[in-house]
C-alpha atoms as a PDB file:
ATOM      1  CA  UNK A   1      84.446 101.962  83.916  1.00  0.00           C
ATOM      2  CA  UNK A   2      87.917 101.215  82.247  1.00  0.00           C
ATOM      3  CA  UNK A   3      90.312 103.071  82.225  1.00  0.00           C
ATOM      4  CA  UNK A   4      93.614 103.155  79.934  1.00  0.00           C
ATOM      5  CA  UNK A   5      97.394 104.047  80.767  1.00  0.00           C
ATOM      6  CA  UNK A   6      99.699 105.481  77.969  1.00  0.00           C
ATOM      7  CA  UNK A   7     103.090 105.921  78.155  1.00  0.00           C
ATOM      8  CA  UNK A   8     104.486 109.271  77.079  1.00  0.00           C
ATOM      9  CA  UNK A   9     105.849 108.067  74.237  1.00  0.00           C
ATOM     10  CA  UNK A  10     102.087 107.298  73.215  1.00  0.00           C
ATOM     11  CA  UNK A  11     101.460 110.821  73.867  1.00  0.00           C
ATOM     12  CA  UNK A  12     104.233 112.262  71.274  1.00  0.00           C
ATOM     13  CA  UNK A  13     102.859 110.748  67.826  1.00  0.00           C
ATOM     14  CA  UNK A  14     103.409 113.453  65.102  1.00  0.00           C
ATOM     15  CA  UNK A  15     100.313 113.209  64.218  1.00  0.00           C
ATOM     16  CA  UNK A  16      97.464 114.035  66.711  1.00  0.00           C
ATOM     17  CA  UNK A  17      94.730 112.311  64.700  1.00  0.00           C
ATOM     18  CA  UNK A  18      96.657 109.542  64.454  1.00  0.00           C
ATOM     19  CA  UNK A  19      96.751 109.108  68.615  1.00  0.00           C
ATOM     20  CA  UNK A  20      93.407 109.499  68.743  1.00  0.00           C
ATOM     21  CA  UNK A  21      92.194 106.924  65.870  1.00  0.00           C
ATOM     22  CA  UNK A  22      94.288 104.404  67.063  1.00  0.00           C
ATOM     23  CA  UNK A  23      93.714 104.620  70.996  1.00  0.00           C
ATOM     24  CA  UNK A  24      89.925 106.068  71.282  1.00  0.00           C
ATOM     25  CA  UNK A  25      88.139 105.329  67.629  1.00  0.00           C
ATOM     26  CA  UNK A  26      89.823 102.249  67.170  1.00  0.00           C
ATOM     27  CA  UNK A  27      89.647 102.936  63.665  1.00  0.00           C
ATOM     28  CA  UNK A  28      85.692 101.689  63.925  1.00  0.00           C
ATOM     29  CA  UNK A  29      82.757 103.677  61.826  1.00  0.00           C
ATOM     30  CA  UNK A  30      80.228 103.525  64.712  1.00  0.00           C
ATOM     31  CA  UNK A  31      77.007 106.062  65.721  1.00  0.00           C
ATOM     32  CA  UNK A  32      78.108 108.612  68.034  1.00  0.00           C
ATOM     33  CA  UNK A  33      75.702 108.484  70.935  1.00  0.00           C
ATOM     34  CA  UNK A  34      76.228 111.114  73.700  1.00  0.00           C
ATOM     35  CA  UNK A  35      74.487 112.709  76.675  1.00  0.00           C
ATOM     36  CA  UNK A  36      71.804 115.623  76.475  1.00  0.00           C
ATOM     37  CA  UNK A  37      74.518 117.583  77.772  1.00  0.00           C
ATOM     38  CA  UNK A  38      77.143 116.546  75.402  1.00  0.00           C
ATOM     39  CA  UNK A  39      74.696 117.440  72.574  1.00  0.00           C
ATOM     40  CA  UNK A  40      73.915 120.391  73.721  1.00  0.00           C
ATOM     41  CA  UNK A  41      77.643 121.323  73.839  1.00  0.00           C
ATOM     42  CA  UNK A  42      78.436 119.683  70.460  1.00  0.00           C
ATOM     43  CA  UNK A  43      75.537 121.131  68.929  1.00  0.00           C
ATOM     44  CA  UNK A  44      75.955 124.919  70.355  1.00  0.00           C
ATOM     45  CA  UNK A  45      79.823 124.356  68.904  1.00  0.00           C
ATOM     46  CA  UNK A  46      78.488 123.171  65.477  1.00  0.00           C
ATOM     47  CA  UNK A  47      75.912 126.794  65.703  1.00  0.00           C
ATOM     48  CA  UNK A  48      78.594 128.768  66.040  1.00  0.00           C
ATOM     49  CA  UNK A  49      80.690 127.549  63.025  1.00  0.00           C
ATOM     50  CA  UNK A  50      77.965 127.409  60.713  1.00  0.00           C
ATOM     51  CA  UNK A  51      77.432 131.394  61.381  1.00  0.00           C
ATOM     52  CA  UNK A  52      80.829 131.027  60.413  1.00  0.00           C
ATOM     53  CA  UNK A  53      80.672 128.967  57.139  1.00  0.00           C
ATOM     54  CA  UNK A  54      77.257 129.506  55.997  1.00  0.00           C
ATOM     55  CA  UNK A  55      76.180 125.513  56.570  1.00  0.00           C
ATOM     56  CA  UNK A  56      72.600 124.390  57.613  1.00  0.00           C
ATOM     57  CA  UNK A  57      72.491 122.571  61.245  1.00  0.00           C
ATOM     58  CA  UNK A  58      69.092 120.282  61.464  1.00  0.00           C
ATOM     59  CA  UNK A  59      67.999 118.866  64.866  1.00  0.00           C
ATOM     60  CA  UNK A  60      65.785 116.162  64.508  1.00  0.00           C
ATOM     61  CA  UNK A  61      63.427 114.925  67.761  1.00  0.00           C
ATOM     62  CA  UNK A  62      62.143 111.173  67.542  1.00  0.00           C
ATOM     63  CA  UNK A  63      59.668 110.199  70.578  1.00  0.00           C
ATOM     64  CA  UNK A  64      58.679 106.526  70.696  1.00  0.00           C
ATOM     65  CA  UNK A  65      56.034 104.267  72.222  1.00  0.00           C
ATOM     66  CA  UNK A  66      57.731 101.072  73.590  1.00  0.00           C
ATOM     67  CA  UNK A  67      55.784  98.394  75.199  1.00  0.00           C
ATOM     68  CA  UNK A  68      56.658  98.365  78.934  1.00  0.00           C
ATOM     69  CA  UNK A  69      57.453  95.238  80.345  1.00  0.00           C
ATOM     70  CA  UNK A  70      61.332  92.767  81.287  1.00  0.00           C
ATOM     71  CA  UNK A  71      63.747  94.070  79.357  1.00  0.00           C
ATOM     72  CA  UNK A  72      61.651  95.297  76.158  1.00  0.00           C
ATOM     73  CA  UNK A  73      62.849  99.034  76.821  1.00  0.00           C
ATOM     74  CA  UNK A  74      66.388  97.894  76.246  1.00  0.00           C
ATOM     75  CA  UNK A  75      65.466  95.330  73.353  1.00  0.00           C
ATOM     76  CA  UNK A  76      63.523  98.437  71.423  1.00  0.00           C
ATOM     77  CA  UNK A  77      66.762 101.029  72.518  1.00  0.00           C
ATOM     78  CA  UNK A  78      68.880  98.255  70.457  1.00  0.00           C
ATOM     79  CA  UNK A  79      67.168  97.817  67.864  1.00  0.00           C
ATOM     80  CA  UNK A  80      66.554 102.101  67.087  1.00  0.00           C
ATOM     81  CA  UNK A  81      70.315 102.066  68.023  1.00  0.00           C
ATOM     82  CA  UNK A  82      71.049  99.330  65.018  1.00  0.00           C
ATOM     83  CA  UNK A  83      68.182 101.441  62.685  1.00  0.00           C
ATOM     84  CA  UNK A  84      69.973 104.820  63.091  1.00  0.00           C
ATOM     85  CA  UNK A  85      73.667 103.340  62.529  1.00  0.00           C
ATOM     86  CA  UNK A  86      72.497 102.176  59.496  1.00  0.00           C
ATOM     87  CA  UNK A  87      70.948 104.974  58.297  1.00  0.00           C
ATOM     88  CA  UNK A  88      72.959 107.762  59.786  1.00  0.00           C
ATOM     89  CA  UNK A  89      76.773 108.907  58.395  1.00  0.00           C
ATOM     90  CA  UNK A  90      79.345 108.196  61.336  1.00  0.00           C
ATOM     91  CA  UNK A  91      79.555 112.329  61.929  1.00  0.00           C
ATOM     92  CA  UNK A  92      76.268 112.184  63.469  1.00  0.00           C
ATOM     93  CA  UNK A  93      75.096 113.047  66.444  1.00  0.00           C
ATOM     94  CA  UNK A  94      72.557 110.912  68.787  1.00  0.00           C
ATOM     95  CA  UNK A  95      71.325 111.792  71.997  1.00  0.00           C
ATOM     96  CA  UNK A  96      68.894 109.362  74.213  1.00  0.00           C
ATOM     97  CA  UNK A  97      66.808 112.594  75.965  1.00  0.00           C
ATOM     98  CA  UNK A  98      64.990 109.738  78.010  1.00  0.00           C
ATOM     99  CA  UNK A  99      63.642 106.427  77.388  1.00  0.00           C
ATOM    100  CA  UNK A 100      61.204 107.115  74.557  1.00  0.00           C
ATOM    101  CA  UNK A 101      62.647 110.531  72.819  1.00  0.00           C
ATOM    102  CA  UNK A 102      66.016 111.386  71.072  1.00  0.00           C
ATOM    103  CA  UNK A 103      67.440 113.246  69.094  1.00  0.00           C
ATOM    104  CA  UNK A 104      69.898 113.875  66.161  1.00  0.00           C
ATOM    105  CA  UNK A 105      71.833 116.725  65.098  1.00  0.00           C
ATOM    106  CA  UNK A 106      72.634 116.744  61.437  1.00  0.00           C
ATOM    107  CA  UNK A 107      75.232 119.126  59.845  1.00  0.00           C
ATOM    108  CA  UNK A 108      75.786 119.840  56.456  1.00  0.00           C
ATOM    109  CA  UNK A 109      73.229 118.531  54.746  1.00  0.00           C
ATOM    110  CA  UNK A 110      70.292 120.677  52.824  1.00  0.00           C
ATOM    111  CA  UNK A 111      67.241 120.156  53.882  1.00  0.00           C
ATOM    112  CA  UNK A 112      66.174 117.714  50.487  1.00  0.00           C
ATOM    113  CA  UNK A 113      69.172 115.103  52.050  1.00  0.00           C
ATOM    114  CA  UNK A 114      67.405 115.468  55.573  1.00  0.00           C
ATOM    115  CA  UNK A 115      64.301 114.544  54.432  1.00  0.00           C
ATOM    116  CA  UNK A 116      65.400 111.276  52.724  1.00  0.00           C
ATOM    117  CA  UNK A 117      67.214 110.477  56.037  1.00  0.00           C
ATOM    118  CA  UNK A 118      64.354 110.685  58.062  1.00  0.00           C
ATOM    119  CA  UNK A 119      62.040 108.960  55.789  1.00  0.00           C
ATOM    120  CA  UNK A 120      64.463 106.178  55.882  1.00  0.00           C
ATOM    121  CA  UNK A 121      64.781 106.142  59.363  1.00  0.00           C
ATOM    122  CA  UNK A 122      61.051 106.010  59.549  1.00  0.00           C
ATOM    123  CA  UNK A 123      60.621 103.382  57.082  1.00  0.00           C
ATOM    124  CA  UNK A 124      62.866 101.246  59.137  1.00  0.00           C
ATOM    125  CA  UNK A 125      61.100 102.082  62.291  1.00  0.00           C
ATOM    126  CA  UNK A 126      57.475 101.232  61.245  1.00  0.00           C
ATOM    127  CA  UNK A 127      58.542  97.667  61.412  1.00  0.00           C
ATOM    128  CA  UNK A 128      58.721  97.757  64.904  1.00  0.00           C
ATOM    129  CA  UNK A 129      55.573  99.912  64.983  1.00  0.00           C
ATOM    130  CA  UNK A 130      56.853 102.167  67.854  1.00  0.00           C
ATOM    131  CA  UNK A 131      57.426 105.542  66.535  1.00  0.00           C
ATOM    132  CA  UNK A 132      54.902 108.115  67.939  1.00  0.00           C
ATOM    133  CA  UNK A 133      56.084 111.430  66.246  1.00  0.00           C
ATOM    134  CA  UNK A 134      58.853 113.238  64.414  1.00  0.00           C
ATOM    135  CA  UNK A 135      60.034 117.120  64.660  1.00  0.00           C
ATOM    136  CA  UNK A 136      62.214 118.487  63.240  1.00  0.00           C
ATOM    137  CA  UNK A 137      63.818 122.146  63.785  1.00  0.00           C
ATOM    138  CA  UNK A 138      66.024 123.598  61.604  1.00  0.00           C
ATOM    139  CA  UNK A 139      69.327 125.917  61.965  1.00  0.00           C
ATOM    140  CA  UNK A 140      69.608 127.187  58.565  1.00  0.00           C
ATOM    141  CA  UNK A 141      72.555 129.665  57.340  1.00  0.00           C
ATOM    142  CA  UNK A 142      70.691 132.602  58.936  1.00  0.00           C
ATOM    143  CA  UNK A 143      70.998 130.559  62.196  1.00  0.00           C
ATOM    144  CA  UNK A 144      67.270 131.697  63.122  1.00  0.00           C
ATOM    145  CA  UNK A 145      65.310 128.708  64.901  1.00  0.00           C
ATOM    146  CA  UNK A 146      61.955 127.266  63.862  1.00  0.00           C
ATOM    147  CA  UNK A 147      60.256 124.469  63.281  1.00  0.00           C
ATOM    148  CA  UNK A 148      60.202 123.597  59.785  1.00  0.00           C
ATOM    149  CA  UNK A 149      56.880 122.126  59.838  1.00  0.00           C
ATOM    150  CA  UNK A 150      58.564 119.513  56.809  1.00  0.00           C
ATOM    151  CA  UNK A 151      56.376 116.751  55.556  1.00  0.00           C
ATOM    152  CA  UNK A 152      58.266 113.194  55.689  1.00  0.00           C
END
């Protein structure tokens, strides 16, 4: 683990954004990739402002059936990894739940843009033959859960 040591004048930029693009985002469009439990914080944050501002919240759940064997686990977790950055927008969310299942939380986007994300995704992922099922749920203005049942 590194870790970094600013000096306080670091600290005392006037502009906050400014501290944090050029010390932790390094000024870099890269997929977000977080814990279960980093998603789950993120994404009960993102609920709670989209009561607020009327905005649809989509949760997307990929599982995936990787050939066991040296190394192919992490070779197959690269190459989704390099898929999704591709076809995500940098203020996406990705969370490994375990091996073979993740998922993606997707914010203000109608459900027509979702689709075409997904399909891409998918398209990009039959190549490696590997994906085993897609759901998606859906957070949609009135904030009620359920599972949209959409076709890709």
């Amino acid at each position: 683990m590194t870790y970094n040591l600013y000096k306080r004048n670091d600290l005392k930029k006037d502009n906050p954004e400014d501290f944090l693009q050029d010390r932790f985002l390094e000024g870099k469009k890269q997929l977000y990739i977080c814990s279960p439990t980093m998603f789950a914080n993120v994404y009960y944050l993102e609920k709670e402002k989209a009561k607020r501002n009327d905005n649809n919240i989509f949760v997307i759940h990929f599982e995936f059936e990787v050939e066991n064997g040296k190394g192919t686990e992490i070779y197959y977790r690269n190459k989704i990894q390099d898929i999704l950055s591709f076809c995500l927008r940098s203020s996406d969310l990705v969370s490994w739940l375990d091996d073979n299942q993740l998922a993606l939380l997707l914010i203000d986007l109608n459900e027509k843009e979702v689709k075409k994300i997904v399909k891409r995704i998918e398209r990009n992922l039959l190549d490696y033959d590997i994906l085993r099922n897609i759901n998606m749920s859906t957070k949609i203005k009135d904030n009620n859960s359920h599972n949209s049942g959409m076709k890709f």
